[in-house]
C-alpha atoms as a PDB file:
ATOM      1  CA  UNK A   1     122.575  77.554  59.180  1.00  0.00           C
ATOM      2  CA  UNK A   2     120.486  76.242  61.703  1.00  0.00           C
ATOM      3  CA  UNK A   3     122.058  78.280  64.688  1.00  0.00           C
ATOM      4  CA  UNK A   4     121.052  81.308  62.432  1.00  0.00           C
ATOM      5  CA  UNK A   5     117.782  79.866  62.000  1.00  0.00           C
ATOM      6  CA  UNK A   6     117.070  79.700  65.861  1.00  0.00           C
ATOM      7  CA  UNK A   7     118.612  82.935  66.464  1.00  0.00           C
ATOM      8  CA  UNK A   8     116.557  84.547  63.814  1.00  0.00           C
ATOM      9  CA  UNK A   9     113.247  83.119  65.642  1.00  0.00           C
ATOM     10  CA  UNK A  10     114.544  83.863  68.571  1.00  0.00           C
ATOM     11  CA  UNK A  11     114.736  87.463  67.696  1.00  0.00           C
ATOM     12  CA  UNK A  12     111.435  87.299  66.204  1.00  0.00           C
ATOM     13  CA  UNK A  13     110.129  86.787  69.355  1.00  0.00           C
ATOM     14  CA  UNK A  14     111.724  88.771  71.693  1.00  0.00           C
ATOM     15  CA  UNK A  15     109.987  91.791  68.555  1.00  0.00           C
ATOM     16  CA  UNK A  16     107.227  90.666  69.379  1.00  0.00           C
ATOM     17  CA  UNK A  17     106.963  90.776  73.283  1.00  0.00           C
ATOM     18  CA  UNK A  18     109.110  94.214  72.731  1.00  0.00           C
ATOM     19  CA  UNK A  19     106.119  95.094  70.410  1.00  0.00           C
ATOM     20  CA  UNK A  20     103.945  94.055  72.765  1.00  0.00           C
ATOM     21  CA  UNK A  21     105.662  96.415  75.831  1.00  0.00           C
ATOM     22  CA  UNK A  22     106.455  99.425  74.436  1.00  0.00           C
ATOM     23  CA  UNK A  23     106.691 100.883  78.252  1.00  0.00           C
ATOM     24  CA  UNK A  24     109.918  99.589  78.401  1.00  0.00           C
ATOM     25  CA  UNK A  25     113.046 100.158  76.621  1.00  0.00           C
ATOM     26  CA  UNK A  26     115.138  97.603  75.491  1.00  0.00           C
ATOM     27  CA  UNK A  27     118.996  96.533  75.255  1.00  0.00           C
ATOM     28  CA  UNK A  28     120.228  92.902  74.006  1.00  0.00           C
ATOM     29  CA  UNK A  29     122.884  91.725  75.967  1.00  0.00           C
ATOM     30  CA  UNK A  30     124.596  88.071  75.983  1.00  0.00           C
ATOM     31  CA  UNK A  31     125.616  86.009  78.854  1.00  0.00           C
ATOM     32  CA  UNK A  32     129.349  86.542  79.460  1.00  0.00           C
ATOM     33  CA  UNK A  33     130.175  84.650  82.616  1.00  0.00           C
ATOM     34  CA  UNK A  34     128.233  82.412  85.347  1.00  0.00           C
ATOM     35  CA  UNK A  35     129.607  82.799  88.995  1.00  0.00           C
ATOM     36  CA  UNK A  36     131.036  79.942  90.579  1.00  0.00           C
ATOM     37  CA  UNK A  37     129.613  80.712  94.259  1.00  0.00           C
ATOM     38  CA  UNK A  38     127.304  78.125  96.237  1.00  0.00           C
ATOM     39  CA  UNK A  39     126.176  81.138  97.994  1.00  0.00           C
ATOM     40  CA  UNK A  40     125.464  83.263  95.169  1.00  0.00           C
ATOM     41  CA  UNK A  41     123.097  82.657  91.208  1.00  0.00           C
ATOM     42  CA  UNK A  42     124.441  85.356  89.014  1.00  0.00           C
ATOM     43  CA  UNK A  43     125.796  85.922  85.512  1.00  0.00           C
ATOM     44  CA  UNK A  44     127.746  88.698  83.951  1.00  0.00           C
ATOM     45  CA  UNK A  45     126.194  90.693  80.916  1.00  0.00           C
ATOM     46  CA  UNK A  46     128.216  92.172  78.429  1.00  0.00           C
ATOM     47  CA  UNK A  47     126.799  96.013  78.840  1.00  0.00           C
ATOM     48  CA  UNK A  48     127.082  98.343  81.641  1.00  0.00           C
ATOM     49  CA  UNK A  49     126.927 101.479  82.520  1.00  0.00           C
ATOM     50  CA  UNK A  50     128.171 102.846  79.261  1.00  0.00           C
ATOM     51  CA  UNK A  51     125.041 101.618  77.631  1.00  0.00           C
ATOM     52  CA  UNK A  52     122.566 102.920  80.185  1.00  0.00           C
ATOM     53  CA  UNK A  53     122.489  99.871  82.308  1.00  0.00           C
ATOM     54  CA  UNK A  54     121.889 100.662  86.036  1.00  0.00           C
ATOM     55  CA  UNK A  55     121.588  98.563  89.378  1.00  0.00           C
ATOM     56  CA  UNK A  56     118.433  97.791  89.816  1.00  0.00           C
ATOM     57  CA  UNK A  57     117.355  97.000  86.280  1.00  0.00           C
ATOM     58  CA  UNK A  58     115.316  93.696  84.867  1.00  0.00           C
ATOM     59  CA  UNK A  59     117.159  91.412  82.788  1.00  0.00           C
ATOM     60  CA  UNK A  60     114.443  89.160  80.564  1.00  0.00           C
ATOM     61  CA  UNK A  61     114.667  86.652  78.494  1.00  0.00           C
ATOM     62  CA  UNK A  62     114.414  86.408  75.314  1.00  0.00           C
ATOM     63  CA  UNK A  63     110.565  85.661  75.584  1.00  0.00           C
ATOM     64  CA  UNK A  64     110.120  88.021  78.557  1.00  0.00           C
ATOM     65  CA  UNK A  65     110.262  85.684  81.439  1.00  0.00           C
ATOM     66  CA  UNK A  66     112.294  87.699  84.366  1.00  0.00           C
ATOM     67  CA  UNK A  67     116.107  86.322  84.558  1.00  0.00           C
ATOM     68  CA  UNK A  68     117.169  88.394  87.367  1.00  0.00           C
ATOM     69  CA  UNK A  69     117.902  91.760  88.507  1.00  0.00           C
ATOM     70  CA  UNK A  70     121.497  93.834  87.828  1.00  0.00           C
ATOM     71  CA  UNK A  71     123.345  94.252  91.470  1.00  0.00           C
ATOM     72  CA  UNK A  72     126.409  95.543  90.419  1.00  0.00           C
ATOM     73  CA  UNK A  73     127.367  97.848  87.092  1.00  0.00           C
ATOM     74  CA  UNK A  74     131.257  98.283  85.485  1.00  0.00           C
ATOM     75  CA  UNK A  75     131.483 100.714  82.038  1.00  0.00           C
ATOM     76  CA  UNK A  76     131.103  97.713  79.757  1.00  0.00           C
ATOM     77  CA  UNK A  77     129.420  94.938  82.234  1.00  0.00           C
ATOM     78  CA  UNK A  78     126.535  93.971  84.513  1.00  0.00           C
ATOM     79  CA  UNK A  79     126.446  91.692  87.597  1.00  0.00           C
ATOM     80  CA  UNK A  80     123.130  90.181  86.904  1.00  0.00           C
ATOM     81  CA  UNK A  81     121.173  88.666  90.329  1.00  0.00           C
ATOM     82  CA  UNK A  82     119.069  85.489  89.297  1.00  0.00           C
ATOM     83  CA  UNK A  83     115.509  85.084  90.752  1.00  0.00           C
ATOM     84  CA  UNK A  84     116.824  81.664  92.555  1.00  0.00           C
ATOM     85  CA  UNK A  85     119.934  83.944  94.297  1.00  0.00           C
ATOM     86  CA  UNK A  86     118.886  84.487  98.142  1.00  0.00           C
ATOM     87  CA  UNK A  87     119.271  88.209  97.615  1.00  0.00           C
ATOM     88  CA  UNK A  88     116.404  88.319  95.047  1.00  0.00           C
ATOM     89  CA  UNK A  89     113.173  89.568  96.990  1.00  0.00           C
ATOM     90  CA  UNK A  90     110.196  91.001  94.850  1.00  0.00           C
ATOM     91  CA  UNK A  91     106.199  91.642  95.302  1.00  0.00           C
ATOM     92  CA  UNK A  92     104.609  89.494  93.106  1.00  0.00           C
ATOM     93  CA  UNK A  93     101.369  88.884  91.604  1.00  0.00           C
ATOM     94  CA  UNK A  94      99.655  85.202  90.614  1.00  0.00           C
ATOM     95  CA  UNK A  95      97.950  85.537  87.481  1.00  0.00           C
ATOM     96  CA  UNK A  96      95.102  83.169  87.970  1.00  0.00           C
ATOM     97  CA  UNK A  97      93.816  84.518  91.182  1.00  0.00           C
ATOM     98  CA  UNK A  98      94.805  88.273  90.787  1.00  0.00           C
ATOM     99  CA  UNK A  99      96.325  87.903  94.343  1.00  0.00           C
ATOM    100  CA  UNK A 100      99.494  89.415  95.640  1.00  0.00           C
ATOM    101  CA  UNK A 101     102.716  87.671  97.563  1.00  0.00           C
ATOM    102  CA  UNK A 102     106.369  88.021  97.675  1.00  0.00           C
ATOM    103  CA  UNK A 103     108.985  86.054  95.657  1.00  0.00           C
ATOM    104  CA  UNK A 104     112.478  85.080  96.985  1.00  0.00           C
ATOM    105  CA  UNK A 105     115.452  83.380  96.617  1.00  0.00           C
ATOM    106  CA  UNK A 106     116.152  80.981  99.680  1.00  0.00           C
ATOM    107  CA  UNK A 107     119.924  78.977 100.094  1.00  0.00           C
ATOM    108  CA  UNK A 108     118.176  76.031 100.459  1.00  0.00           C
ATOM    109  CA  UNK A 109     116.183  76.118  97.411  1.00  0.00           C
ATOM    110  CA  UNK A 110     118.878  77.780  95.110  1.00  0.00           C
ATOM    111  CA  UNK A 111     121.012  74.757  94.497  1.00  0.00           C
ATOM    112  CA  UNK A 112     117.553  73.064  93.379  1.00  0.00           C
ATOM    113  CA  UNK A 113     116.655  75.985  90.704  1.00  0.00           C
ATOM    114  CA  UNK A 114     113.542  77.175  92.664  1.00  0.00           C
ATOM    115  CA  UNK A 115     112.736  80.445  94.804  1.00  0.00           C
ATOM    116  CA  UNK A 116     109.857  80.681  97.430  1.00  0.00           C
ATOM    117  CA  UNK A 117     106.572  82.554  97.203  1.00  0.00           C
ATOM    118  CA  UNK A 118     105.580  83.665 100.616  1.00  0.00           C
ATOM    119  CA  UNK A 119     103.077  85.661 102.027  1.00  0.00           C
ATOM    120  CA  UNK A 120     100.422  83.737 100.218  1.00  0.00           C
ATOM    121  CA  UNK A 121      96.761  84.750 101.757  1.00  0.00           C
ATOM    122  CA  UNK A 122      95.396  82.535 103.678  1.00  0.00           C
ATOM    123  CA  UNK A 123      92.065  82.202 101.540  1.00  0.00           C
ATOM    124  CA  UNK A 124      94.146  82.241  98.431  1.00  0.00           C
ATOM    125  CA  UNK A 125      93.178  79.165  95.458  1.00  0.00           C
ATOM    126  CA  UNK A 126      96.769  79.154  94.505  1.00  0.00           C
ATOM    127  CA  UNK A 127      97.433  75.621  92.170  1.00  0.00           C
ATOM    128  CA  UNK A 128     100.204  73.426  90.918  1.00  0.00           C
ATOM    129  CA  UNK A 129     101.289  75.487  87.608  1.00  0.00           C
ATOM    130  CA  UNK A 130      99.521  78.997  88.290  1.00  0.00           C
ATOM    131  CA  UNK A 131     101.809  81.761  86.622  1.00  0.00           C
ATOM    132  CA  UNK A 132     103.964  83.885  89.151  1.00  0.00           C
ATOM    133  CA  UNK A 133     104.778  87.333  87.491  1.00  0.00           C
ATOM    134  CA  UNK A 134     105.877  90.668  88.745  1.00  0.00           C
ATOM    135  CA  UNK A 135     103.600  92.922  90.519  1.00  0.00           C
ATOM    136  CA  UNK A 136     104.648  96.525  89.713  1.00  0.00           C
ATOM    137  CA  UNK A 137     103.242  97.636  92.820  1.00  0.00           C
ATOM    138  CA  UNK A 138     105.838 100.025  94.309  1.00  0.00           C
ATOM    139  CA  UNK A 139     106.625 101.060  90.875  1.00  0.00           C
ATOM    140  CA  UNK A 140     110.567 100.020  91.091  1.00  0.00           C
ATOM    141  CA  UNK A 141     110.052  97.055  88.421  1.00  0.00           C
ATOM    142  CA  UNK A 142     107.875  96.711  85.319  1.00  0.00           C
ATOM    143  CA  UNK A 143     104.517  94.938  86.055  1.00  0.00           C
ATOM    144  CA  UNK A 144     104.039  91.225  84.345  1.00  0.00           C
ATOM    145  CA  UNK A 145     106.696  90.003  83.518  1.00  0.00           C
ATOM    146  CA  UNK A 146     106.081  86.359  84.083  1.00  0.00           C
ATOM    147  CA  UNK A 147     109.068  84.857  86.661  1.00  0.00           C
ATOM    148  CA  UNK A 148     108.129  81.116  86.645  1.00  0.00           C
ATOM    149  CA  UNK A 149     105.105  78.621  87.739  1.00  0.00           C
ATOM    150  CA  UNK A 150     103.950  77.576  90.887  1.00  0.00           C
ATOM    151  CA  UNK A 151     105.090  73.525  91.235  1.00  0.00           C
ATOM    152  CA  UNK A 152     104.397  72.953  94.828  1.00  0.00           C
ATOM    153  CA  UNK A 153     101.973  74.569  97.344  1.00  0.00           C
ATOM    154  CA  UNK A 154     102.275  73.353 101.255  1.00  0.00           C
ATOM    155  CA  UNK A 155     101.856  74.896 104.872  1.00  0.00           C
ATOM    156  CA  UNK A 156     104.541  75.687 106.558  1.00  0.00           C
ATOM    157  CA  UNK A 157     105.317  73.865 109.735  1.00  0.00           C
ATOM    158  CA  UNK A 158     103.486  76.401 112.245  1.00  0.00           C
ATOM    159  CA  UNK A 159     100.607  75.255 109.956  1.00  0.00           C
ATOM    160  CA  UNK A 160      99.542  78.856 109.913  1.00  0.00           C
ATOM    161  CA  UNK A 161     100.497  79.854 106.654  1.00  0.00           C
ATOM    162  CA  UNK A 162     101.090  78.792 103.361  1.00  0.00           C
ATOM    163  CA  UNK A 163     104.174  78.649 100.883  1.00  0.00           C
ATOM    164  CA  UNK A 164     104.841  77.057  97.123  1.00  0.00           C
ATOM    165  CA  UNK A 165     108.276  76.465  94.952  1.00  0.00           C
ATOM    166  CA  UNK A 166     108.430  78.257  91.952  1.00  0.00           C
ATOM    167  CA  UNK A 167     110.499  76.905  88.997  1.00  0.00           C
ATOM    168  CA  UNK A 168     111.474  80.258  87.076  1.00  0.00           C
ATOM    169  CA  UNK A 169     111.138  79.993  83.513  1.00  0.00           C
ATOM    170  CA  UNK A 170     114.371  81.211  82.371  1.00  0.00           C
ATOM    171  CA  UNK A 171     116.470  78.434  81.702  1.00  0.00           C
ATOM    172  CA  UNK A 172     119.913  78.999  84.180  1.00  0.00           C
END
């Protein structure tokens, strides 16, 4: 009863944000496999390209938060790309500052369950815990959808420019 309970709630959310986005169209999909790569963070979904499903498209959680992007399609499958794997690259906006940057998975990072924001400006105010979401500039991805939350801003070792961690908020 109380696994219905959560997935009823859960649903009621994800309504809600649907509700909320009416832009987009939707398709639930579970998890159906994790890959086992130290090079790669993906996870097979269990639609394809039977249901509509084509490279390229966002994958969300439940509450909206980006998972990843689909990289490869089958007639009843997805290959799903998460935002830590070091192919993920993606303009990206910070919502407390309005300011643009880029998003992407790094090897180094991945096995810690964070991706790199780059391309910060150098006046930017950018904090511990600002929101990181997409930008929609280019127009290939929906615009905010909210990818994770800035948990450490530094320089990088030219000292020219800056960089942060982001710690997605979909739970891998």
């Amino acid at each position: 009863a109380e696994e219905v309970l959560d997935e009823n709630e859960r649903l009621r959310s994800l309504f809600g944000f649907a509700q909320s986005r009416r832009s987009l169209k939707f398709e639930p999909v579970t998890v159906q496999a994790w890959g086992t790569s130290n090079w790669a963070s993906e996870f097979t979904i269990s639609k394809g390209s039977a249901d509509n499903i084509k490279v390229g498209d966002c994958v969300i959680t439940e509450t909206g938060a980006l998972a990843g992007v689909v990289r490869e399609v089958g007639p009843g499958w997805a290959v799903v790309a998460t935002v830590i794997d070091t192919d993920f690259k993606m303009g990206v906006l910070i919502y407390e500052t309005r300011e643009t940057a880029v998003a992407e998975g790094e090897l180094s990072r991945m096995k810690d369950g964070y991706l790199i924001l780059t391309y910060i400006p150098s006046t930017s105010e950018l904090r511990t815990g600002d929101t990181v979401m997409t930008s929609g500039l280019g127009g290939s991805y929906p615009s905010e959808l909210p990818i994770g939350t800035v948990a450490y801003v530094n320089r990088d070792a030219s000292g020219l420019t800056n960089y942060a961690l982001i710690l997605p908020l979909a739970d891998y």
